[in-house]
C-alpha atoms as a PDB file:
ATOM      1  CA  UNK A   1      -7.807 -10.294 -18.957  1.00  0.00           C
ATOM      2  CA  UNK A   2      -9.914  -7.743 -17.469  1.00  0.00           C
ATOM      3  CA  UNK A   3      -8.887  -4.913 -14.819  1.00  0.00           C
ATOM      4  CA  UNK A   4     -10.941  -5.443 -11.255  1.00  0.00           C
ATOM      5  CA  UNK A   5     -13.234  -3.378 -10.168  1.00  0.00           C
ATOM      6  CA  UNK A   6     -11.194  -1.690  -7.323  1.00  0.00           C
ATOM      7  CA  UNK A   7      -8.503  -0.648  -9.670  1.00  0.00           C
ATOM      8  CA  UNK A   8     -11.252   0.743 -12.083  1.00  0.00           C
ATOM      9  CA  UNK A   9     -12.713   2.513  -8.839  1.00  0.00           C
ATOM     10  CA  UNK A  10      -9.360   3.643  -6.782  1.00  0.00           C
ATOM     11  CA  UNK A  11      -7.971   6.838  -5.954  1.00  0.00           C
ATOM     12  CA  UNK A  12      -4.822   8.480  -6.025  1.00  0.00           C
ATOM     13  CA  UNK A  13      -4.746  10.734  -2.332  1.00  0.00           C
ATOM     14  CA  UNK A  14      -1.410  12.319  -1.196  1.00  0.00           C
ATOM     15  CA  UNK A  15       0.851  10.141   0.968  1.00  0.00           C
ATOM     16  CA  UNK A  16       0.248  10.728   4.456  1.00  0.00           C
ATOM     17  CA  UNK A  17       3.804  10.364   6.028  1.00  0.00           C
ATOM     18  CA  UNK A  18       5.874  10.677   2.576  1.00  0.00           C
ATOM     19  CA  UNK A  19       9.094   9.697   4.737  1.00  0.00           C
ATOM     20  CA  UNK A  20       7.957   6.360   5.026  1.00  0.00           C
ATOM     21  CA  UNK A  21       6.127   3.901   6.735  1.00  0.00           C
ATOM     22  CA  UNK A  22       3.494   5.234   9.281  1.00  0.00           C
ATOM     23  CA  UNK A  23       3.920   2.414  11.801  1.00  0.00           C
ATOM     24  CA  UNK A  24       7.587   2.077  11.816  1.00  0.00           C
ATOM     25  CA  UNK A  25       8.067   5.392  11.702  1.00  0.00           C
ATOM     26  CA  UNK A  26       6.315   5.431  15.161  1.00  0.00           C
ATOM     27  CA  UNK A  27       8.110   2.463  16.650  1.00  0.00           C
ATOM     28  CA  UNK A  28      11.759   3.346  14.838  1.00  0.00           C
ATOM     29  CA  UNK A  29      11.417  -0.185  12.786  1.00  0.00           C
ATOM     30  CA  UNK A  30      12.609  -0.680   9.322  1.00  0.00           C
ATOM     31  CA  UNK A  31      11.029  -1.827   6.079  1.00  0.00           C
ATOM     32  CA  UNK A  32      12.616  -2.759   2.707  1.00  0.00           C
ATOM     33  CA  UNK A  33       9.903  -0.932   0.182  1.00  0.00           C
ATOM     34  CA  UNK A  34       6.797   1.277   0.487  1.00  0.00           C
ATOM     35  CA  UNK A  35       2.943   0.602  -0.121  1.00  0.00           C
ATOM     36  CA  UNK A  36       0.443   3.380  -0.589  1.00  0.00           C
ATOM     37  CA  UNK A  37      -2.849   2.917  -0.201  1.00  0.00           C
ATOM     38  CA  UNK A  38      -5.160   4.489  -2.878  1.00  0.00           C
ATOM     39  CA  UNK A  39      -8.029   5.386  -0.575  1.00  0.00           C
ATOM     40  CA  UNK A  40      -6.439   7.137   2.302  1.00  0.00           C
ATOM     41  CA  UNK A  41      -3.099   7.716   1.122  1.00  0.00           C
ATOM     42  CA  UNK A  42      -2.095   5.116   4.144  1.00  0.00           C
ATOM     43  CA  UNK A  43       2.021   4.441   3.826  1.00  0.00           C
ATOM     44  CA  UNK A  44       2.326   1.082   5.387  1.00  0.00           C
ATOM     45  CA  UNK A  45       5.863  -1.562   4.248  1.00  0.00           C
ATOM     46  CA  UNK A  46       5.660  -4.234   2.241  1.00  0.00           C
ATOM     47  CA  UNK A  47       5.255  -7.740   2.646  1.00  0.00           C
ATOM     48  CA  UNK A  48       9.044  -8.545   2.221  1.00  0.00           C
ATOM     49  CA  UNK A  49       9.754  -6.417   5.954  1.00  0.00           C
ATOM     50  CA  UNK A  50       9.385  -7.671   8.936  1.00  0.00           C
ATOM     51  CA  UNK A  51       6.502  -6.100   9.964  1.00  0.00           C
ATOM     52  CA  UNK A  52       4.494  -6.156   6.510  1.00  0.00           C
ATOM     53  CA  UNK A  53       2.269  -2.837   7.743  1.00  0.00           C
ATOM     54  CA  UNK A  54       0.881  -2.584   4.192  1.00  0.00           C
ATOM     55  CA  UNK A  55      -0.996  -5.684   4.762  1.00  0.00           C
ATOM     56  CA  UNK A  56      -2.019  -5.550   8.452  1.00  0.00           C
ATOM     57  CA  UNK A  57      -3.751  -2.048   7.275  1.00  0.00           C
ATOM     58  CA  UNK A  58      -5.644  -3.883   4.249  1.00  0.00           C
ATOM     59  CA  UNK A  59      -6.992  -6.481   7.239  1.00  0.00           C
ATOM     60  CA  UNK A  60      -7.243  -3.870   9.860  1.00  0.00           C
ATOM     61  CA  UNK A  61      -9.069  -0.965   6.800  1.00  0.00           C
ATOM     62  CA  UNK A  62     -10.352  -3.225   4.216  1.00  0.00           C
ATOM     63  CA  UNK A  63      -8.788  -0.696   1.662  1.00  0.00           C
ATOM     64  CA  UNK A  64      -8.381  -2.901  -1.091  1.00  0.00           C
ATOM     65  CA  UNK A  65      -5.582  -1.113  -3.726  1.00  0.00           C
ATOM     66  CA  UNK A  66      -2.308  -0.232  -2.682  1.00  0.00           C
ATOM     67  CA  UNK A  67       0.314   0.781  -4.785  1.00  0.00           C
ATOM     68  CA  UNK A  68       4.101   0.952  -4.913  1.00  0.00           C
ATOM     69  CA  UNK A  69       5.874   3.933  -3.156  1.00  0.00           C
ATOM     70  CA  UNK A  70       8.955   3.303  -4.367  1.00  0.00           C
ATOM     71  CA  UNK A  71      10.438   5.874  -7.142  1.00  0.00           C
ATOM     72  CA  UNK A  72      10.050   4.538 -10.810  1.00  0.00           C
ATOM     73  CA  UNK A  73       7.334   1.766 -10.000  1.00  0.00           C
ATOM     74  CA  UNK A  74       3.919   2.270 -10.850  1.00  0.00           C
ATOM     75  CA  UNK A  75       2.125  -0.883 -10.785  1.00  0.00           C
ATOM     76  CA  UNK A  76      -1.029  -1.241  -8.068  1.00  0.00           C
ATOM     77  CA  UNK A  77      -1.663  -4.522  -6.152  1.00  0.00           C
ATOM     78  CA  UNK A  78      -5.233  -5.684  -5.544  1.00  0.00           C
ATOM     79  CA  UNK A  79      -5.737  -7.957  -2.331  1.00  0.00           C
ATOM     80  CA  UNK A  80      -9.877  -8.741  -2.686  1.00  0.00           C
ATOM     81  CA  UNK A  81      -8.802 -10.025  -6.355  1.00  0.00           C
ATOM     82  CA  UNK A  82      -5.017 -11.231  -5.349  1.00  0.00           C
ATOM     83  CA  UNK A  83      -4.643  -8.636  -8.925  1.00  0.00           C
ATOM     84  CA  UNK A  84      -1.743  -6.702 -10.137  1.00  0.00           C
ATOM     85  CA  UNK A  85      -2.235  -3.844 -12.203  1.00  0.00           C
END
């Protein structure tokens, strides 16, 4: 199995708002687990919250390669290729 292109290609910038997630920050929502996004550093919550930011800025961006922002995980998330890495 071969690694997709974005995850060959992706950064790694600095977290934007390292206390969490941008949006929910703004509107005092909560999430259950971070997303960064590897090409503007974009902290948006994950698919499992209710608001699913992390996904909305994929649509809204068309940054394709987030990765976890939660302390121990490493693993990145492709949604062009629906890939895991």
């Amino acid at each position: 199995m071969s690694t997709c292109e974005h995850m060959v290609v992706a950064d790694d910038p600095a977290a934007r708002t390292p206390e969490g997630c941008e949006e929910c920050l703004k509107v005092g929502a909560r999430w259950v687990h971070l997303r960064r996004c590897l090409e503007c550093g974009h902290i948006g919550c994950c698919d499992s919250s209710p608001l699913r930011h992390a996904t909305a800025h994929f649509n809204e961006t068309g940054h394709p390669v987030i990765r976890s922002f939660e302390p121990g995980e490493e693993w990145r998330w492709c949604f062009v290729d629906q890939s895991i890495g």
